[in-house]
Protein backbone atom coordinates (compact mmCIF):
# COMPACT_ATOMS: atom_id res chain seq x y z
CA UNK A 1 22.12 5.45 -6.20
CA UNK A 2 23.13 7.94 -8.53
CA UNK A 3 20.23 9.97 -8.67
CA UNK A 4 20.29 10.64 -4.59
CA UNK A 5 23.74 12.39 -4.70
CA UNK A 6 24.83 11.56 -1.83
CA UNK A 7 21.41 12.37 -0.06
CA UNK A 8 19.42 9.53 2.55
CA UNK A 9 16.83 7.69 0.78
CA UNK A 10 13.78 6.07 1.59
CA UNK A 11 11.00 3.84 1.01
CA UNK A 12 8.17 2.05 2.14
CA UNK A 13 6.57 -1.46 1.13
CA UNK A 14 3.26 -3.41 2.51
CA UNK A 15 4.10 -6.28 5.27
CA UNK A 16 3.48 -9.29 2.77
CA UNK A 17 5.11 -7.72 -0.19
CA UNK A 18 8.67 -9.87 0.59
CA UNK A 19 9.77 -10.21 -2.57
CA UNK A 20 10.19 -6.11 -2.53
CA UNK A 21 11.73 -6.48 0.97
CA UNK A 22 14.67 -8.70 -0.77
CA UNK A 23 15.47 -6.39 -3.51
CA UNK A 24 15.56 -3.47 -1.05
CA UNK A 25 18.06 -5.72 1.16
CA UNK A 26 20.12 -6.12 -1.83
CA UNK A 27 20.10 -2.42 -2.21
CA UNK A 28 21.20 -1.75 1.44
CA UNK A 29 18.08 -0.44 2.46
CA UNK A 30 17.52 -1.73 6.21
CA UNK A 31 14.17 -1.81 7.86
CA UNK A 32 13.93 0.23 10.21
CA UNK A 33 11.39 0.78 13.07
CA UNK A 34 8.08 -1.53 13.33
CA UNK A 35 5.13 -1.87 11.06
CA UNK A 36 2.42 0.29 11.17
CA UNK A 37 -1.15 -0.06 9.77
CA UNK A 38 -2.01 1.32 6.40
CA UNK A 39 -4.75 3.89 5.81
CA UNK A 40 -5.20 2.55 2.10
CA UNK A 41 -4.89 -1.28 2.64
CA UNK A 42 -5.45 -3.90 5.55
CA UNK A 43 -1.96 -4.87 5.24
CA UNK A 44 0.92 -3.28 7.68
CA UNK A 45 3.24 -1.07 5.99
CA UNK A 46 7.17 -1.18 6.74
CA UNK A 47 9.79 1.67 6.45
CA UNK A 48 12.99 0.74 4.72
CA UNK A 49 16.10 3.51 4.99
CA UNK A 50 19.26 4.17 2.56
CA UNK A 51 22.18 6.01 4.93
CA UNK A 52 23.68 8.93 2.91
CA UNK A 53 26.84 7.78 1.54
């Protein structure tokens, strides 16, 4: 990721939303932790983290 410059990165996505859990796998992101609930949405939200190259 370009943009990051060599910094960590990361991001979050809701529990059902797989299809964004794939392209963050093919990104190298890796889940990390366990869900927690959302204060916006009954879904569970997941954390997904980029190392720092």
């Amino acid at each position: 990721m370009p943009l990051a410059k060599g910094a960590g990165i990361f991001a979050t996505t809701r529990s059902p939303n797989t299809i964004m859990q794939e392209m963050l796998a093919q990104l190298d992101f890796r889940a990390e932790g366990e869900a927690y609930p959302s204060t916006l949405q009954r879904d569970e939200t997941l954390l997904f983290l980029l190392d720092a190259l």
